[in-house]
PDB file of N, CA and C in Angstrom:
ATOM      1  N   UNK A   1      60.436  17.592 132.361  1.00  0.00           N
ATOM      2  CA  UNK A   1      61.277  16.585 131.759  1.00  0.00           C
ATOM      3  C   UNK A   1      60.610  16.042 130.503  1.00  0.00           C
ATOM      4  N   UNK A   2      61.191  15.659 129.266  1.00  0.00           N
ATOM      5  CA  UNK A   2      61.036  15.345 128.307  1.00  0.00           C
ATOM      6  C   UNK A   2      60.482  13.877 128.861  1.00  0.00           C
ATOM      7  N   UNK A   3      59.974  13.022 127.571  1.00  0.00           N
ATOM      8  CA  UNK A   3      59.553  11.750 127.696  1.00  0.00           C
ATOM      9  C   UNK A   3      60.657  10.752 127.822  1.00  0.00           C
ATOM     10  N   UNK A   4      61.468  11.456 126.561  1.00  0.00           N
ATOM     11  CA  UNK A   4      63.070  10.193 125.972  1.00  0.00           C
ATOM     12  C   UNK A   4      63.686  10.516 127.573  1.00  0.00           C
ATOM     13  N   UNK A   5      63.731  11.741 128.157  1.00  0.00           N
ATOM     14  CA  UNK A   5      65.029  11.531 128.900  1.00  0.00           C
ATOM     15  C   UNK A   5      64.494  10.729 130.632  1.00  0.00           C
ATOM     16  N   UNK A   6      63.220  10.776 130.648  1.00  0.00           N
ATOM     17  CA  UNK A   6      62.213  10.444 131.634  1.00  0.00           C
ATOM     18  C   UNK A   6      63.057   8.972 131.625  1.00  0.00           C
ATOM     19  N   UNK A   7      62.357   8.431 130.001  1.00  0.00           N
ATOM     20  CA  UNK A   7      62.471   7.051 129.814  1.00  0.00           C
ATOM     21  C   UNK A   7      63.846   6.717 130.012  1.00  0.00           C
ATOM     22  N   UNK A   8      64.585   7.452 129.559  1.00  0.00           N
ATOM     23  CA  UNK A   8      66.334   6.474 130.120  1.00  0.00           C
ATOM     24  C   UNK A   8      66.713   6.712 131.227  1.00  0.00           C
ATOM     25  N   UNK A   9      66.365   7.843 132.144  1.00  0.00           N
ATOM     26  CA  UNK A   9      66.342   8.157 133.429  1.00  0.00           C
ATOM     27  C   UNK A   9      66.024   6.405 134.209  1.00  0.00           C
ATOM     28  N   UNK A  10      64.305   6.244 134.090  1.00  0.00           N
ATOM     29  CA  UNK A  10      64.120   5.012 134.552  1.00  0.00           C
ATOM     30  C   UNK A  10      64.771   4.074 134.140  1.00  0.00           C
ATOM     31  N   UNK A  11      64.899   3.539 133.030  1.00  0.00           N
ATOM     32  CA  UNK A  11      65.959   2.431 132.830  1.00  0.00           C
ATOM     33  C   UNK A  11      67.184   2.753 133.873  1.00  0.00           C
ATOM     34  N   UNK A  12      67.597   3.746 133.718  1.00  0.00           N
ATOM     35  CA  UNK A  12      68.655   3.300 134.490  1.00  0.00           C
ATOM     36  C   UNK A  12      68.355   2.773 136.245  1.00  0.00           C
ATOM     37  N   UNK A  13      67.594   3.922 136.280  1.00  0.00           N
ATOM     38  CA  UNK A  13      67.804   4.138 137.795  1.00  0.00           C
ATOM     39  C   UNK A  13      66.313   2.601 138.199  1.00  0.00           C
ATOM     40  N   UNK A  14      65.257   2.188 137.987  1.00  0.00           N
ATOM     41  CA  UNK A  14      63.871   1.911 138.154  1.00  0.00           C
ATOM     42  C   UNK A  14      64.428   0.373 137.995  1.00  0.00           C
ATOM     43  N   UNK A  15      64.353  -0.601 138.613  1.00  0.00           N
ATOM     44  CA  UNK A  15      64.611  -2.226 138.333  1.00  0.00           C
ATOM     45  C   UNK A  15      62.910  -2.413 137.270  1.00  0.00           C
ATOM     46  N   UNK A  16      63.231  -3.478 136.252  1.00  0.00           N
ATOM     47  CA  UNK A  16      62.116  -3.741 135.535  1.00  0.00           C
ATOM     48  C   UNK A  16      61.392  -4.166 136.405  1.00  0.00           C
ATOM     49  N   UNK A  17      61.546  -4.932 137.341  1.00  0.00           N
ATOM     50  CA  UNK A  17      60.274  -5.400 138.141  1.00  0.00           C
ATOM     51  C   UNK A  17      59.432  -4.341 138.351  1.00  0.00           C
ATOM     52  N   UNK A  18      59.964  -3.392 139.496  1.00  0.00           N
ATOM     53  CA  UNK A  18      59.018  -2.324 139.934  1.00  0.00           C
ATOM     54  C   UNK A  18      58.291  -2.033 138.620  1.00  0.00           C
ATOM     55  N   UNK A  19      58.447  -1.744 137.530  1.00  0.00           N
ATOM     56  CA  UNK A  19      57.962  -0.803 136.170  1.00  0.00           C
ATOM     57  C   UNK A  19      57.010  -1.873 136.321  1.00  0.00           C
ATOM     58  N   UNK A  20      56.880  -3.338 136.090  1.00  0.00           N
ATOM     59  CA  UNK A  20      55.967  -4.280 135.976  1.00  0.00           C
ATOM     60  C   UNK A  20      54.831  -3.996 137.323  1.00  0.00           C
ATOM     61  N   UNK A  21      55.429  -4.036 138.496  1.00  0.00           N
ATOM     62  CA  UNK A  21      54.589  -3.371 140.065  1.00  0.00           C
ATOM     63  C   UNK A  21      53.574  -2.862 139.343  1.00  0.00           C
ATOM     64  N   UNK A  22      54.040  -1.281 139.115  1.00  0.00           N
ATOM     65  CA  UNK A  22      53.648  -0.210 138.451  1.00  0.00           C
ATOM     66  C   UNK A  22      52.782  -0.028 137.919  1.00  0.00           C
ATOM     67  N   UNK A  23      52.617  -0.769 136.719  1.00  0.00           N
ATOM     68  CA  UNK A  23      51.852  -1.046 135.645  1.00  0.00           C
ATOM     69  C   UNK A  23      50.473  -1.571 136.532  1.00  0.00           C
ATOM     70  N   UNK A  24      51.013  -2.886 136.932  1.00  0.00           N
ATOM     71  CA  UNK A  24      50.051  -3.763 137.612  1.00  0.00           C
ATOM     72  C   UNK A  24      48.835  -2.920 138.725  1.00  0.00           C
ATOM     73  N   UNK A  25      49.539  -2.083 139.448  1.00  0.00           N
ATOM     74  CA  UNK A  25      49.045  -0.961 140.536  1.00  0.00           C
ATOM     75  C   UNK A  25      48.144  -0.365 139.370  1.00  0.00           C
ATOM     76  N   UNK A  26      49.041   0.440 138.345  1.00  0.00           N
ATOM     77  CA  UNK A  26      47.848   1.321 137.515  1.00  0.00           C
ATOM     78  C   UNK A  26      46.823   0.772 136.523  1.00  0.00           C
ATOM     79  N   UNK A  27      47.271  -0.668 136.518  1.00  0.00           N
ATOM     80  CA  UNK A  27      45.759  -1.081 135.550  1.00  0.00           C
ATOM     81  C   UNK A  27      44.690  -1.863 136.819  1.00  0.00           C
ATOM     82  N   UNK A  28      45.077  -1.672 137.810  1.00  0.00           N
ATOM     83  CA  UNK A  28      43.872  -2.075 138.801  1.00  0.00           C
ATOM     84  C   UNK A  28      43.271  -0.743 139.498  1.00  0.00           C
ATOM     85  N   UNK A  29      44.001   0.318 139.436  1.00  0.00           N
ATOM     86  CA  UNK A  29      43.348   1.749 139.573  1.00  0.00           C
ATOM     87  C   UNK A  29      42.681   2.203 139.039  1.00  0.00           C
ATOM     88  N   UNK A  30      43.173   2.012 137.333  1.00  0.00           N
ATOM     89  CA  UNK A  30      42.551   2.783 136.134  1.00  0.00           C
ATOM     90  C   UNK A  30      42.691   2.001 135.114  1.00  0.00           C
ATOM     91  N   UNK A  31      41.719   0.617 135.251  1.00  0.00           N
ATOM     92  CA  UNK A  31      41.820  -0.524 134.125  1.00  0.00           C
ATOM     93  C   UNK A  31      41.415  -0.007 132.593  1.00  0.00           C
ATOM     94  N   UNK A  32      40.836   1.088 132.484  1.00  0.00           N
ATOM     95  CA  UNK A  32      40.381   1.508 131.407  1.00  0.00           C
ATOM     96  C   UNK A  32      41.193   2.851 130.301  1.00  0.00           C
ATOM     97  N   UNK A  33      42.738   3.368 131.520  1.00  0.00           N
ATOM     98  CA  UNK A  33      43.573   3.837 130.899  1.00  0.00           C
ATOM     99  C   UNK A  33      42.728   5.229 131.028  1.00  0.00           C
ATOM    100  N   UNK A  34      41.953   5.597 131.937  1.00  0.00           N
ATOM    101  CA  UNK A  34      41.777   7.400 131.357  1.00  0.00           C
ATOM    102  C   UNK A  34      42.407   8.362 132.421  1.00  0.00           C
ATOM    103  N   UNK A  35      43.228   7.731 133.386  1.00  0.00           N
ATOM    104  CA  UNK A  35      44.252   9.298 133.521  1.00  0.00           C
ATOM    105  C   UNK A  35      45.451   9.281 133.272  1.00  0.00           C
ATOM    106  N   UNK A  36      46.061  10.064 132.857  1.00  0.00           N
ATOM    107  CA  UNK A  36      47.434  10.220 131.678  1.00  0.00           C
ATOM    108  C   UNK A  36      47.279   9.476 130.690  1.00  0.00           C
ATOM    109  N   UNK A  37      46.077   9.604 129.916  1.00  0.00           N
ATOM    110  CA  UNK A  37      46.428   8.726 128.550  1.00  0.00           C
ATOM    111  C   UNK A  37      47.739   9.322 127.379  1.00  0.00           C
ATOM    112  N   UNK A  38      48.095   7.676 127.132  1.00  0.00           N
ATOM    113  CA  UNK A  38      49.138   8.008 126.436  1.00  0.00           C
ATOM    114  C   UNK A  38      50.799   8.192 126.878  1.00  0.00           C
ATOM    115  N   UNK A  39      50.524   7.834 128.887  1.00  0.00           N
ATOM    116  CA  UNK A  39      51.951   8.030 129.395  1.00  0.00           C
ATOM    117  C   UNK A  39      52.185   6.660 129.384  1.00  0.00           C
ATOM    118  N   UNK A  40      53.359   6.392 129.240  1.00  0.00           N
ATOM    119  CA  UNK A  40      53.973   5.093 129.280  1.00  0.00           C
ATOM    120  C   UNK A  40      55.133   5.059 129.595  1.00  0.00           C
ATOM    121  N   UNK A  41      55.840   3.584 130.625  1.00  0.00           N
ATOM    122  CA  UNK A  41      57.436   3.886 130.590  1.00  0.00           C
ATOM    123  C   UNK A  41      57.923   2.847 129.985  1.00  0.00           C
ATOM    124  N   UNK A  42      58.702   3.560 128.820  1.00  0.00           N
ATOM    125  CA  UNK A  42      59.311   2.420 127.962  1.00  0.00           C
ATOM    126  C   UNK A  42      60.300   1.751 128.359  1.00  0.00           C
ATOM    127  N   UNK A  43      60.846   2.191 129.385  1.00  0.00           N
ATOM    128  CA  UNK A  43      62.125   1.070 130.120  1.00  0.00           C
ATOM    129  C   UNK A  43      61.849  -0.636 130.378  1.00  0.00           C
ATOM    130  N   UNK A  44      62.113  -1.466 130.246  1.00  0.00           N
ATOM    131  CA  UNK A  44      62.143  -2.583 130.659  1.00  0.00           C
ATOM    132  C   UNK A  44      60.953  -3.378 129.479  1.00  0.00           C
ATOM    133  N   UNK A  45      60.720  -2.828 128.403  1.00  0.00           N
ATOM    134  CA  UNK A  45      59.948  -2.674 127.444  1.00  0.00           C
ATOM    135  C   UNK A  45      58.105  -3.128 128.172  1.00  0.00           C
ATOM    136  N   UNK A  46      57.660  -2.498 129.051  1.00  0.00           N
ATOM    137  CA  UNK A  46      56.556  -2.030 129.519  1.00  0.00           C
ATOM    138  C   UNK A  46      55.721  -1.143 129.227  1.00  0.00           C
ATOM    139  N   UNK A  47      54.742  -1.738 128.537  1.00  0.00           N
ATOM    140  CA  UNK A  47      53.991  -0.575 128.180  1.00  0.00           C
ATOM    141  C   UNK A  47      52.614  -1.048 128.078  1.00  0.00           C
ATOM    142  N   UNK A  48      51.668   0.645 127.705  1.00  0.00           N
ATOM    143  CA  UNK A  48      50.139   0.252 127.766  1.00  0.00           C
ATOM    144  C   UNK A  48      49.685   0.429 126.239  1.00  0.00           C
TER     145      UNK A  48
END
């Protein structure tokens, strides 16, 4: 799957909260950003 269609995929389907969860889960896993650098989900305007 592409990134763009990833990203409107989640918007639609993903409530912003969870994306916020998400985030929160992966910067206490990997506070320093080194696995998948550079993935981000732009839905709910969340990002790293």
């Amino acid at each position: 799957m592409s990134n763009s269609f990833q990203d409107k995929l989640v918007a639609i389907v993903a409530d912003p909260l969870d994306i916020v969860l998400m985030r929160g889960i992966e910067n206490l896993l990997d506070p320093h950003g080194l696995m998948n650098p550079g993935k981000t989900f732009a839905a709910g305007g969340v990002q790293r």
